[in-house]
Protein backbone atom coordinates (compact mmCIF):
# COMPACT_ATOMS: atom_id res chain seq x y z
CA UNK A 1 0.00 0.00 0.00
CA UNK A 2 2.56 2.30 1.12
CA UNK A 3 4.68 1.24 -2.08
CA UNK A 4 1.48 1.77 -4.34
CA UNK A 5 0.91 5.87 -2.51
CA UNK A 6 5.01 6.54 -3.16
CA UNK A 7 4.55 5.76 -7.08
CA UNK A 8 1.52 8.20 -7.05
CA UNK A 9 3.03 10.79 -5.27
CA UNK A 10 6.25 10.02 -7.41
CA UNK A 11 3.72 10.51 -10.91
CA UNK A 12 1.95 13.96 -9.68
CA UNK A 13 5.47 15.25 -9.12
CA UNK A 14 6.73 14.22 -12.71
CA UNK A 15 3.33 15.67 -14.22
CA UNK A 16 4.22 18.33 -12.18
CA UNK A 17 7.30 19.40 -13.28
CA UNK A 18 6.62 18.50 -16.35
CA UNK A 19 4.00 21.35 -16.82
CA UNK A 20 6.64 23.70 -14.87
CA UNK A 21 8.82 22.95 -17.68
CA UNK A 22 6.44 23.17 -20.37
CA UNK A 23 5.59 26.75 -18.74
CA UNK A 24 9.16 28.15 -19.06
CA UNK A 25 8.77 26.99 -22.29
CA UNK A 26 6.40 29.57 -23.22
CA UNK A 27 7.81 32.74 -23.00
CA UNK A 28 11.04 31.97 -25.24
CA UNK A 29 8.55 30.61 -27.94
CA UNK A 30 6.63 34.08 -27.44
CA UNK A 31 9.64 35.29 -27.68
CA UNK A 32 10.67 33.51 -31.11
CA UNK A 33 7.21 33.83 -32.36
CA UNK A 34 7.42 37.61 -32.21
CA UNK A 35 10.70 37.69 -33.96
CA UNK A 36 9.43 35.07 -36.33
CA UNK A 37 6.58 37.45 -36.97
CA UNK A 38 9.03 40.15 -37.29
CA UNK A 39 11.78 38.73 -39.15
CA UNK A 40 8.27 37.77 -41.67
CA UNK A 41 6.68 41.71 -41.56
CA UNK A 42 10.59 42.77 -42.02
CA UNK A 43 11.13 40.41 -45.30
CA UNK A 44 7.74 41.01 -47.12
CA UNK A 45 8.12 45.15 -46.44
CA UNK A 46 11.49 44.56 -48.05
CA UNK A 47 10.18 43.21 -50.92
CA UNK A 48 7.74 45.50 -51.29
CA UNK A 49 10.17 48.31 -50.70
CA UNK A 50 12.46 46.88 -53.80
CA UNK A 51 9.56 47.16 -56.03
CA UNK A 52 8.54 50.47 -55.11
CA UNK A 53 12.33 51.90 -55.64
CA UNK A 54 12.23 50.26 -59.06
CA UNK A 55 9.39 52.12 -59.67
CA UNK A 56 10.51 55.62 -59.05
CA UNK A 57 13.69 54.99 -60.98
CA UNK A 58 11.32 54.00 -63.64
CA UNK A 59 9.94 57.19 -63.49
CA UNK A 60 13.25 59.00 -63.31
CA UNK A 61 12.03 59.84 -59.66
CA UNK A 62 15.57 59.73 -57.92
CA UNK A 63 16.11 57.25 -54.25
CA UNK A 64 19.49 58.06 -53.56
CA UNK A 65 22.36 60.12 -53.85
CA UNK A 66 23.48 58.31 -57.43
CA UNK A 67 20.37 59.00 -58.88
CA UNK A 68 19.62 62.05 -57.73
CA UNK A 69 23.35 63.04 -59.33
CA UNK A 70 21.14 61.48 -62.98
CA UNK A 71 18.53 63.56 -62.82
CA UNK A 72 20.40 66.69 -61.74
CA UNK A 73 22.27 65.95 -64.99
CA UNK A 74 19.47 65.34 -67.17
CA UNK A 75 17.26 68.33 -66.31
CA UNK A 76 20.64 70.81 -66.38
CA UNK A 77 23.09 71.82 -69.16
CA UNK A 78 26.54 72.02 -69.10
CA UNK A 79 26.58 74.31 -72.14
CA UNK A 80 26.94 77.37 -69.64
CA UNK A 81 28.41 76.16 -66.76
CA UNK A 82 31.84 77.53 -67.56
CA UNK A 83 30.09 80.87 -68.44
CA UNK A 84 28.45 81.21 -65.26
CA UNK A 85 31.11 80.72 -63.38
CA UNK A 86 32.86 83.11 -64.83
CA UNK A 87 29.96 85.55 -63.66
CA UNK A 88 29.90 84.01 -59.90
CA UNK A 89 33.90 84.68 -59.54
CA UNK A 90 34.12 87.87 -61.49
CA UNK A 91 30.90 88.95 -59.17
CA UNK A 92 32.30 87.65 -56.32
CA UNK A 93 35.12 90.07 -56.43
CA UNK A 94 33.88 93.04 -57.19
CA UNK A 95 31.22 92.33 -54.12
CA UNK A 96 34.11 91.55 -52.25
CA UNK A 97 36.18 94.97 -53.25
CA UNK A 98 33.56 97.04 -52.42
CA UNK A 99 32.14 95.25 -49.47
CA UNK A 100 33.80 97.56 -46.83
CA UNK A 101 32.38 100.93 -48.35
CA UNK A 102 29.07 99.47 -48.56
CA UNK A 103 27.00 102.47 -46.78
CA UNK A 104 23.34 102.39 -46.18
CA UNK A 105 21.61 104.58 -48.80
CA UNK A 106 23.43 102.20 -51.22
CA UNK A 107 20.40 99.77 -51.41
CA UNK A 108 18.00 102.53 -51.44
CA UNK A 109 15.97 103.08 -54.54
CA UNK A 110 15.71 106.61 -55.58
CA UNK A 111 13.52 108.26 -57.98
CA UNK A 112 15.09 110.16 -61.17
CA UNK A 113 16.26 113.90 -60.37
CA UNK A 114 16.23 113.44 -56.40
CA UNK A 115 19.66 113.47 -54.54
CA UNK A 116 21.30 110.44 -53.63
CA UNK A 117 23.88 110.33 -51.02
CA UNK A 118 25.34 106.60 -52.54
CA UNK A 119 25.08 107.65 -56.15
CA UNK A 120 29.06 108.06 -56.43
CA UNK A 121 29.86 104.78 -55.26
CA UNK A 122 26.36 103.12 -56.75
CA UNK A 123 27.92 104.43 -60.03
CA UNK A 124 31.19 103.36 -59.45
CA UNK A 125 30.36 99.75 -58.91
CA UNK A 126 28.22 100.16 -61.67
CA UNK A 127 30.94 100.95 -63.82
CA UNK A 128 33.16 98.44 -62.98
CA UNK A 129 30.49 96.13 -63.20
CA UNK A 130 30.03 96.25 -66.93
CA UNK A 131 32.19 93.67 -67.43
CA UNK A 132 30.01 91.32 -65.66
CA UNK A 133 26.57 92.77 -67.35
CA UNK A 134 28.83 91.69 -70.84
CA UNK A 135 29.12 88.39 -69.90
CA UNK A 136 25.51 88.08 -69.01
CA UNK A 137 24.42 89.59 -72.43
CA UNK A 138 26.69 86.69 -74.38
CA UNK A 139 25.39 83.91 -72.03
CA UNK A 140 24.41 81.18 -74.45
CA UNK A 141 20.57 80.94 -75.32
CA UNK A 142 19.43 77.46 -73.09
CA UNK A 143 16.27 76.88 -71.49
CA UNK A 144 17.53 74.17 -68.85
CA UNK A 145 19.30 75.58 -65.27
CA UNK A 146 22.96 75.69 -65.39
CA UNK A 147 24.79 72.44 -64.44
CA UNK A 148 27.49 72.88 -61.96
CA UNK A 149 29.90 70.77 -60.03
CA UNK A 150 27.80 69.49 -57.06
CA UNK A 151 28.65 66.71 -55.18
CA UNK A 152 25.31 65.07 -53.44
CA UNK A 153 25.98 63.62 -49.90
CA UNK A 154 22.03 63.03 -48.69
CA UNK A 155 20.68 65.80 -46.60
CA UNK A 156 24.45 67.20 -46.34
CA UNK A 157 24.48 67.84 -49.54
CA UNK A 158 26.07 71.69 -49.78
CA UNK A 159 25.05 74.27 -52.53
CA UNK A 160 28.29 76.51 -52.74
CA UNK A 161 27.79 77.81 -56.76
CA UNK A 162 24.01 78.80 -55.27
CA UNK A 163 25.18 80.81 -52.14
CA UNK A 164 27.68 82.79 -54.35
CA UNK A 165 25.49 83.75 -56.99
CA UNK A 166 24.16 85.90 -54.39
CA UNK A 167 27.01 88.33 -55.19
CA UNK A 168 25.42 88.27 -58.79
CA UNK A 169 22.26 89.16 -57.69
CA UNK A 170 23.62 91.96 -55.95
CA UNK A 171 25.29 93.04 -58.98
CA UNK A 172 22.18 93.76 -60.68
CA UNK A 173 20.39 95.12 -57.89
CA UNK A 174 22.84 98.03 -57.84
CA UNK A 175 22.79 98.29 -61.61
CA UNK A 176 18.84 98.50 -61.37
CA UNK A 177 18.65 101.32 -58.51
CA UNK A 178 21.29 103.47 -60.77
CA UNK A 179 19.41 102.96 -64.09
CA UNK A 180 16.37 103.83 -62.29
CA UNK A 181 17.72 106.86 -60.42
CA UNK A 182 19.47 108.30 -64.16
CA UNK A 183 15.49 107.55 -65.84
CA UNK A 184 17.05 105.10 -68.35
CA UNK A 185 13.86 102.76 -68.63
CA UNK A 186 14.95 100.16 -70.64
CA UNK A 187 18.28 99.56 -68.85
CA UNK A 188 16.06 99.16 -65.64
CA UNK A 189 14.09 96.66 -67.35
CA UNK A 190 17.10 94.68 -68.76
CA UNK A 191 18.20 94.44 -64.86
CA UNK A 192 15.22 93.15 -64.17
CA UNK A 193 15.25 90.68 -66.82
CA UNK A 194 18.56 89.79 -65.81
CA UNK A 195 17.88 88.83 -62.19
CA UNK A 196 14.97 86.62 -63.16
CA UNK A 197 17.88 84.78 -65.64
CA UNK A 198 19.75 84.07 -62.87
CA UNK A 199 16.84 83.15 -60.95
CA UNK A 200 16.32 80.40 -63.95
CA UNK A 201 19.55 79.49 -64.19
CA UNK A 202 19.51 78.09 -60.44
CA UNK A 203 16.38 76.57 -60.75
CA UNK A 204 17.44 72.68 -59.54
CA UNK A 205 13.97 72.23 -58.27
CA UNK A 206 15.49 69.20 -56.24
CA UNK A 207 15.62 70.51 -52.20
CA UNK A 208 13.57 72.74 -49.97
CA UNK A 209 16.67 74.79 -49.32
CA UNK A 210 17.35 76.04 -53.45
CA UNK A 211 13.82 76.51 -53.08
CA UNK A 212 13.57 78.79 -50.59
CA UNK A 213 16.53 80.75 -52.07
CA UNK A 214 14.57 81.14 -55.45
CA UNK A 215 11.54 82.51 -53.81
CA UNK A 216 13.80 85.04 -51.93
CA UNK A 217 15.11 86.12 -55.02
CA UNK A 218 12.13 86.49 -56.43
CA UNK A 219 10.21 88.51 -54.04
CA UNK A 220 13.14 90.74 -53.57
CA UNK A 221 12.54 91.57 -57.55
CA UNK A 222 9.22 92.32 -56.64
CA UNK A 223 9.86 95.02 -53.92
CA UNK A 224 11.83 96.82 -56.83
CA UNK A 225 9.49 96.44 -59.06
CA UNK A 226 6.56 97.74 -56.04
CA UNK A 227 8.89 100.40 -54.80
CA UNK A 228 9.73 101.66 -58.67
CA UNK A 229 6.15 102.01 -59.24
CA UNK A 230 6.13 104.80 -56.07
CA UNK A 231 6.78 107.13 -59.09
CA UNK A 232 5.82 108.18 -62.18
CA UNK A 233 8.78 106.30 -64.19
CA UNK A 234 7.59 103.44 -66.23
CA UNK A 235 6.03 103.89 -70.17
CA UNK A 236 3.61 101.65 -71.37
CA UNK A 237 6.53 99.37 -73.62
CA UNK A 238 8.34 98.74 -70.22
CA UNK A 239 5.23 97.76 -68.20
CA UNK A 240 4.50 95.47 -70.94
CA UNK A 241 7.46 93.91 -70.29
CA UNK A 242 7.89 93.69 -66.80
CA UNK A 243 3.87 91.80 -66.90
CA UNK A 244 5.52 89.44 -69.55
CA UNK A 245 8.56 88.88 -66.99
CA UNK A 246 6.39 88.23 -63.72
CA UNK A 247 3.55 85.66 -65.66
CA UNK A 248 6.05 83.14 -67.01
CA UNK A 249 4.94 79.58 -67.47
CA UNK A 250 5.50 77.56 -64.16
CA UNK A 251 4.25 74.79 -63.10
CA UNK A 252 3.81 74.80 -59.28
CA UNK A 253 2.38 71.15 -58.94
CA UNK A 254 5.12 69.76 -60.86
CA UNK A 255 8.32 72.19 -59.30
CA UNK A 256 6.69 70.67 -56.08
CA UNK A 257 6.60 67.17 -56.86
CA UNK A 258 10.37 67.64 -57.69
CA UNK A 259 11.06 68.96 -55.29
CA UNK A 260 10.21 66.40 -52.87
CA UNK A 261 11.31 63.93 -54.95
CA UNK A 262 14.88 65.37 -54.19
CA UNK A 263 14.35 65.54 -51.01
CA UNK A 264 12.89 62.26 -50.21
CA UNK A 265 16.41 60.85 -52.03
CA UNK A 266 18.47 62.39 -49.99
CA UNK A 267 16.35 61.09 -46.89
CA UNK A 268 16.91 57.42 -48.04
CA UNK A 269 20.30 58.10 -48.80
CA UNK A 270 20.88 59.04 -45.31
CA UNK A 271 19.06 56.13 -43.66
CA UNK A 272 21.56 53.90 -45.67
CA UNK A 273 24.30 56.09 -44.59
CA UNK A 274 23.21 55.51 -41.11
CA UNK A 275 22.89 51.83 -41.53
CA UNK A 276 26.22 52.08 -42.49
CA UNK A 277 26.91 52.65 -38.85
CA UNK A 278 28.59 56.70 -40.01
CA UNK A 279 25.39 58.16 -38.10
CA UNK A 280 27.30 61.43 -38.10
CA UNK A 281 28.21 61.76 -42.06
CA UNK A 282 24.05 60.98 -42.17
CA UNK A 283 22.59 64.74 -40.77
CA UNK A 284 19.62 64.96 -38.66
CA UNK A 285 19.03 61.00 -38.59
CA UNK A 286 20.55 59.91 -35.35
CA UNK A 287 18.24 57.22 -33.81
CA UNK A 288 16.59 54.80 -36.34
CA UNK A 289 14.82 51.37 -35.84
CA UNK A 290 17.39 49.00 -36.86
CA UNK A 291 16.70 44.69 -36.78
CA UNK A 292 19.62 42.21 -37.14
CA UNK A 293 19.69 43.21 -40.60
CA UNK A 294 19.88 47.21 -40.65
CA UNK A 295 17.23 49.81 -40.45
CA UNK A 296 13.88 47.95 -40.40
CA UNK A 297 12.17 47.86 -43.66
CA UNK A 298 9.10 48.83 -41.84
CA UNK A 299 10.67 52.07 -40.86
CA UNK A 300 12.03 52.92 -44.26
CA UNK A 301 8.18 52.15 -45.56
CA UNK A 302 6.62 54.87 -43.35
CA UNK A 303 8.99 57.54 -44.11
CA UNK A 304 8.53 56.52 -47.99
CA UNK A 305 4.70 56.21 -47.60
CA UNK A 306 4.36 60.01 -45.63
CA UNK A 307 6.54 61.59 -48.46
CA UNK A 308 4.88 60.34 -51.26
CA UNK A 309 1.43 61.46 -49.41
CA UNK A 310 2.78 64.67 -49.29
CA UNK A 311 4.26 65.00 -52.82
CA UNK A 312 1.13 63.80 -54.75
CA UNK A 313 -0.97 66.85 -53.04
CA UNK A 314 -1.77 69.66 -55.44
CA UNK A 315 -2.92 72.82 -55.44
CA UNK A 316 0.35 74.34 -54.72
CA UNK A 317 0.64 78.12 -53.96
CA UNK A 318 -2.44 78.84 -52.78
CA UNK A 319 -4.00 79.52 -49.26
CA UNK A 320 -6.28 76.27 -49.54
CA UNK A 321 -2.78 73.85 -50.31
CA UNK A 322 -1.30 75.48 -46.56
CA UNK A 323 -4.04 74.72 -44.87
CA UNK A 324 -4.47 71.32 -45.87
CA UNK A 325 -0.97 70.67 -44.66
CA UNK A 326 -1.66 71.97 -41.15
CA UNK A 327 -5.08 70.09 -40.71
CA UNK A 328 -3.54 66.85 -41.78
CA UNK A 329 -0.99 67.50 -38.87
CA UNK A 330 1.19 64.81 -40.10
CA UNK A 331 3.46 65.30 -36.98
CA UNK A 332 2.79 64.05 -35.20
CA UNK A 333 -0.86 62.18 -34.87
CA UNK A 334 -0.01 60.77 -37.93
CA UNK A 335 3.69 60.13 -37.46
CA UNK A 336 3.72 58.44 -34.66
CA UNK A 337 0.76 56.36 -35.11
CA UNK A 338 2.26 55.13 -38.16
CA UNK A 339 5.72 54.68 -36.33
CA UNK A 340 3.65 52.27 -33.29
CA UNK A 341 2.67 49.67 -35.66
CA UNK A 342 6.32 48.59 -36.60
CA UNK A 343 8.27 49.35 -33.69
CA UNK A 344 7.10 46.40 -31.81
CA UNK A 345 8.89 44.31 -34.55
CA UNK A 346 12.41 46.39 -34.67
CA UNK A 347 15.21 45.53 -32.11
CA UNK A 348 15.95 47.25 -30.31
CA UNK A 349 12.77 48.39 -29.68
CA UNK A 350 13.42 52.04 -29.18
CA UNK A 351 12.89 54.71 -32.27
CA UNK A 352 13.52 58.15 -33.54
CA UNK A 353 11.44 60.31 -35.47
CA UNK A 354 14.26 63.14 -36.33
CA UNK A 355 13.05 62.70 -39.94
CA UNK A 356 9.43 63.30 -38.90
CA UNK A 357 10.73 66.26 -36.89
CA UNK A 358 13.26 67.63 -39.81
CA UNK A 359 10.99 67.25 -42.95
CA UNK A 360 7.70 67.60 -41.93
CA UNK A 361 7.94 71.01 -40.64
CA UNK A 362 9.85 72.40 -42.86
CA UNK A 363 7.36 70.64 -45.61
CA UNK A 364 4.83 73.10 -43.89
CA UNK A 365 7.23 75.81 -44.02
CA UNK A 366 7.91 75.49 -48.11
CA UNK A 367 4.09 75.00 -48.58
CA UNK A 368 3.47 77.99 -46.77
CA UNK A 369 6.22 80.13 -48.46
CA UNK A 370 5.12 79.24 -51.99
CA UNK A 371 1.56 80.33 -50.92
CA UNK A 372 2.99 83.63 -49.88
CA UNK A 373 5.37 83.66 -53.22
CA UNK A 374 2.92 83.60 -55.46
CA UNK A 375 0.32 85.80 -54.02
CA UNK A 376 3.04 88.34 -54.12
CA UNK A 377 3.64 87.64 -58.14
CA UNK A 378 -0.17 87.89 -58.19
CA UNK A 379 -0.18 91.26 -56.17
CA UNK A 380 2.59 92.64 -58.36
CA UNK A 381 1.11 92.01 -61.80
CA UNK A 382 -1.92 93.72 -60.12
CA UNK A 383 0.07 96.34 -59.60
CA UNK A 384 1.58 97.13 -62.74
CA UNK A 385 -1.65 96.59 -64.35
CA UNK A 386 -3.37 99.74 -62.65
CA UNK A 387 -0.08 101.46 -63.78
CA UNK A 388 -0.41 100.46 -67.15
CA UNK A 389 -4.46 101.32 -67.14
CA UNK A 390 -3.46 104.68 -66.08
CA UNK A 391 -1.07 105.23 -68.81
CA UNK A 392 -3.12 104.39 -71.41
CA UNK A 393 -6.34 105.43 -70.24
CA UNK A 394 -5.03 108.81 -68.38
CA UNK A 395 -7.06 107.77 -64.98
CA UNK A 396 -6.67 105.16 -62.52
CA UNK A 397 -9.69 102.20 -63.10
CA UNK A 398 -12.64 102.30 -60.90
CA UNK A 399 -12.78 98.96 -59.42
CA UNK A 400 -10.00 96.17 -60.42
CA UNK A 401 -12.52 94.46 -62.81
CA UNK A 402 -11.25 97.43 -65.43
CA UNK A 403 -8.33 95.87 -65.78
CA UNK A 404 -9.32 93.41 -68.04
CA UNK A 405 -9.20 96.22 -70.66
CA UNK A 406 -5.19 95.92 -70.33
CA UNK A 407 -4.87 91.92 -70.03
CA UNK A 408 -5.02 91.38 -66.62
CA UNK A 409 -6.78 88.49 -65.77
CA UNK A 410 -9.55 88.36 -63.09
CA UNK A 411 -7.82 85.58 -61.16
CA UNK A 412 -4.79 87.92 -60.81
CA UNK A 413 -6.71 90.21 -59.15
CA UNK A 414 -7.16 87.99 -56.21
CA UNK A 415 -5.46 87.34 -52.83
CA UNK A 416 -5.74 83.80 -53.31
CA UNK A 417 -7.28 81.60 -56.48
CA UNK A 418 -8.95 78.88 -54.20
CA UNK A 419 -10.78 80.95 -52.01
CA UNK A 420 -11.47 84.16 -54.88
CA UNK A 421 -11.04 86.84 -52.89
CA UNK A 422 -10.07 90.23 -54.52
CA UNK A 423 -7.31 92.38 -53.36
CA UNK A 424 -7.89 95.74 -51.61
CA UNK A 425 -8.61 98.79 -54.27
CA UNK A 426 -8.73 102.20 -53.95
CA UNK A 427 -7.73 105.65 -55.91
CA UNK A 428 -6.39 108.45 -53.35
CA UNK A 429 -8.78 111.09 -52.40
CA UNK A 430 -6.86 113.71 -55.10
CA UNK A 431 -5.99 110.95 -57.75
CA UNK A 432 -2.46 110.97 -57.58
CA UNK A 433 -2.20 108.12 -56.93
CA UNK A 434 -3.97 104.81 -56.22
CA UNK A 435 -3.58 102.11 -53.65
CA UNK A 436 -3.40 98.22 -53.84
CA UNK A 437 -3.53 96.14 -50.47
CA UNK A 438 -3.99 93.03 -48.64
CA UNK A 439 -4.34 92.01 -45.08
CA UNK A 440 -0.93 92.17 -43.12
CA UNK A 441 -1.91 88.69 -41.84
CA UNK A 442 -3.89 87.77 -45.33
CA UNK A 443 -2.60 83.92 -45.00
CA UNK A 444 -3.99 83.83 -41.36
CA UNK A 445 -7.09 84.99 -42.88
CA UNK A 446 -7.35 83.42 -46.51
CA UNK A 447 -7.04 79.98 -44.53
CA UNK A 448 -10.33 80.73 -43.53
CA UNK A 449 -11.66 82.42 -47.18
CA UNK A 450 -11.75 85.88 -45.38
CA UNK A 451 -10.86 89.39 -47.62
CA UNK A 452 -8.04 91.31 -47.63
CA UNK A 453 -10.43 94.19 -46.07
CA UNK A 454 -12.05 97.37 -46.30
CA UNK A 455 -9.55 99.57 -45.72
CA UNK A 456 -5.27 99.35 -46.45
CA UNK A 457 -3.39 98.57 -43.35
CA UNK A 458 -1.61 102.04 -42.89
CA UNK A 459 -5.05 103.23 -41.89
CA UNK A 460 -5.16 100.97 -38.80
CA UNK A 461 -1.67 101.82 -38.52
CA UNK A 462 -0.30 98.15 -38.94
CA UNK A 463 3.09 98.22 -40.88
CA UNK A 464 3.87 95.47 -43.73
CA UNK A 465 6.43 96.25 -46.44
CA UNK A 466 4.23 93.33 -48.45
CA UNK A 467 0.57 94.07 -47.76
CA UNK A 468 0.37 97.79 -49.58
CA UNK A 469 1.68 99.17 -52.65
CA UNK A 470 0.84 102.97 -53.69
CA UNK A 471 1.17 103.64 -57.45
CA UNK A 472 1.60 107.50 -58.37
């Protein structure tokens, strides 16, 4: 009996630890099964991944540094290359020589017959400068941007031939405020049409950062052309040409899908740079998800899938485009919820979102600015229209709808296209002059389809160099 109670006793504490050893079994097959699922979620993303990068290349949509150095080449010509940088160096120096007499009335832009204490020196630079206005004038005839020696290194990629063409543009700033201060009309207009060659000839259209510089340029050409129109200096000929000059032909949707195609390459170039382990060399990217096998697939996949979201929206440049942007707030609702349903998988299982902090933002930022860009073409033609009415017709128009008797279009009348909203119009009380405005904070207020307002902004004694222009 007592032999028959031992073997039971003996059994229960087999089956015992039996299950105690089944039990311990369980969490390392958890364990495996989550990296099994992983390793599985990690492969087929890869996959997919592969098939998706074959598909931009198809569509000569760079991925990396190597072929975002083929497309720079294919959408650039090296026909001028050695010509502009003759005008960047020769530029360069003369900026350079006279950089320490630079006074303040030097960049001020005075009207014909008025004194000018920086005329001497204005002129001077001017003069010396000729040599530089020659070699724009024999600049080869090309309608592709200039190719020049850039070497792409992902988001450290450096734009040196871009930052010193500054020195051109202030070349023909100068040569702009003296032609316009001696009344010479069409040398002021060949300035003009000068700055918005080198504007063209810069035009990459393959980062945030050219872009940015471009729309600089651009609106500072637009102040001059604003301020000019302070006085009576322009004939009709040379407003025809400066409306010709400001319409152009772009294509916002497309210079924005380029964009951040560029940008989106030198993102991916990065993460492989950082997979390389050189997390320095890779810029803003300094904690990734990374498996046994380098940066999870998964994580690449987001990043690719938010980009593309962004790049495919259209409507660029107008009030309606910026606010989409904010209300999708990307970043980081969507960001991060995106990020949760791989990190699980990644080991370690910690993550950074310095991309989501780096490019959405500044994705905001560029949408914004291009909004602001072209209301200020729009404003412009606008303004040289009433100009040009005036000349012609001997009296300022009545309400903006007149213009359409010079060619102005009714959608260039407006603060922004997507909402249809009319800039402010007025003529002065003694019709000497007229005035053209919009709200200082007219993209706070287009957002929500609101007018630029009854009255200009100097009457409620709020100060914007951008929201009024007065035409005499």
């Amino acid at each position: 009996m007592l032999n028959n109670t031992t073997s039971i006793d003996h059994v229960r504490t087999r089956c015992r630890e039996s299950a105690y050893a089944g039990l311990a079994v369980i969490p390392p097959l958890a364990v495996f099964a989550i990296l099994a699922l992983g390793y599985w979620r990690e492969h087929r993303t890869a996959i997919a991944l592969q098939a998706n990068f074959a598909s931009l290349v198809d569509r000569n949509e760079p991925i990396g540094n190597a072929t975002l150095t083929q497309v720079f080449d294919s959408r650039t010509t090296r026909t001028t290359t050695d010509q502009w940088a003759g005008i960047v160096a020769s530029s360069s120096a003369l900026v350079g020589k006279f950089e320490g007499l630079s006074e303040p009335s030097l960049g001020e832009l005075v009207p014909p017959g008025n004194p000018w204490t920086g005329e001497t020196l204005a002129n001077q630079i001017s003069q010396e400068a000729q040599v530089v206005l020659d070699q724009f004038r024999s600049l080869s005839v090309d309608d592709k941007p200039t190719w020049q020696p850039l070497l792409f290194d992902s988001v450290m990629t450096l734009l040196p031939e871009l930052q010193d063409s500054r020195n051109v543009r202030t070349i023909l700033s100068n040569e702009f405020r003296v032609a316009y201060h001696a009344g010479e009309h069409q040398r002021a207009v060949d300035a003009l049409q000068m700055m918005l060659k080198l504007e063209n000839a810069f035009d990459w259209q393959f980062c945030l950062v050219e872009a940015s510089v471009r729309i600089t340029r651009r609106q500072q050409r637009y102040e001059l052309i604003r301020d000019s129109l302070g006085e009576d200096f322009w004939r009709e000929q040379d407003l025809n040409q400066l409306l010709v000059q400001l319409r152009g032909t772009e294509n916002l949707d497309q210079r924005w899908h380029r964009l951040l195609a560029g940008e989106r390459a030198m993102i991916l170039s990065a993460l492989r740079i950082a997979e390389s382990g050189n997390l320095e060399s890779a810029g803003m990217i300094n904690n990734v998800n990374f498996t046994p096998f380098g940066i999870a697939p998964t994580h690449q996949a987001v990043i690719l899938r938010v980009m593309q979201k962004m790049q495919s929206s259209a409507g660029i440049g107008t009030g309606q485009h910026v606010r989409d942007a904010q209300d999708y707030q990307w970043y980081p609702r969507y960001w991060d919820t995106e990020m949760n349903q791989f990190s699980v998988t990644s080991m370690p299982l910690a993550f950074g979102d310095e991309v989501g902090e780096y490019y959405l933002p500044a994705i905001q930022a560029a949408s914004d600015a291009f909004a602001r860009s072209d209301e200020n073409r729009r404003m412009t033609i606008t303004a040289v229209g009433i100009k040009l009415f005036e000349v012609i017709e001997n009296q300022w128009p009545s309400s903006l709808a007149e213009l359409s008797r010079v060619g102005i279009a009714n959608h260039e009348t407006m603060v922004d296209v997507a909402y249809g909203n009319p800039f402010g119009y007025r003529k002065g009380k003694l019709g000497q002059e007229a005035i053209l405005w919009t709200s200082p904070d007219s993209f706070a207020a287009l957002y929500h389809g609101r007018s630029a307002g009854d009255a200009p902004p100097s009457r409620w004694n709020k100060t914007d160099a951008d929201a009024e222009i007065r035409i005499r």
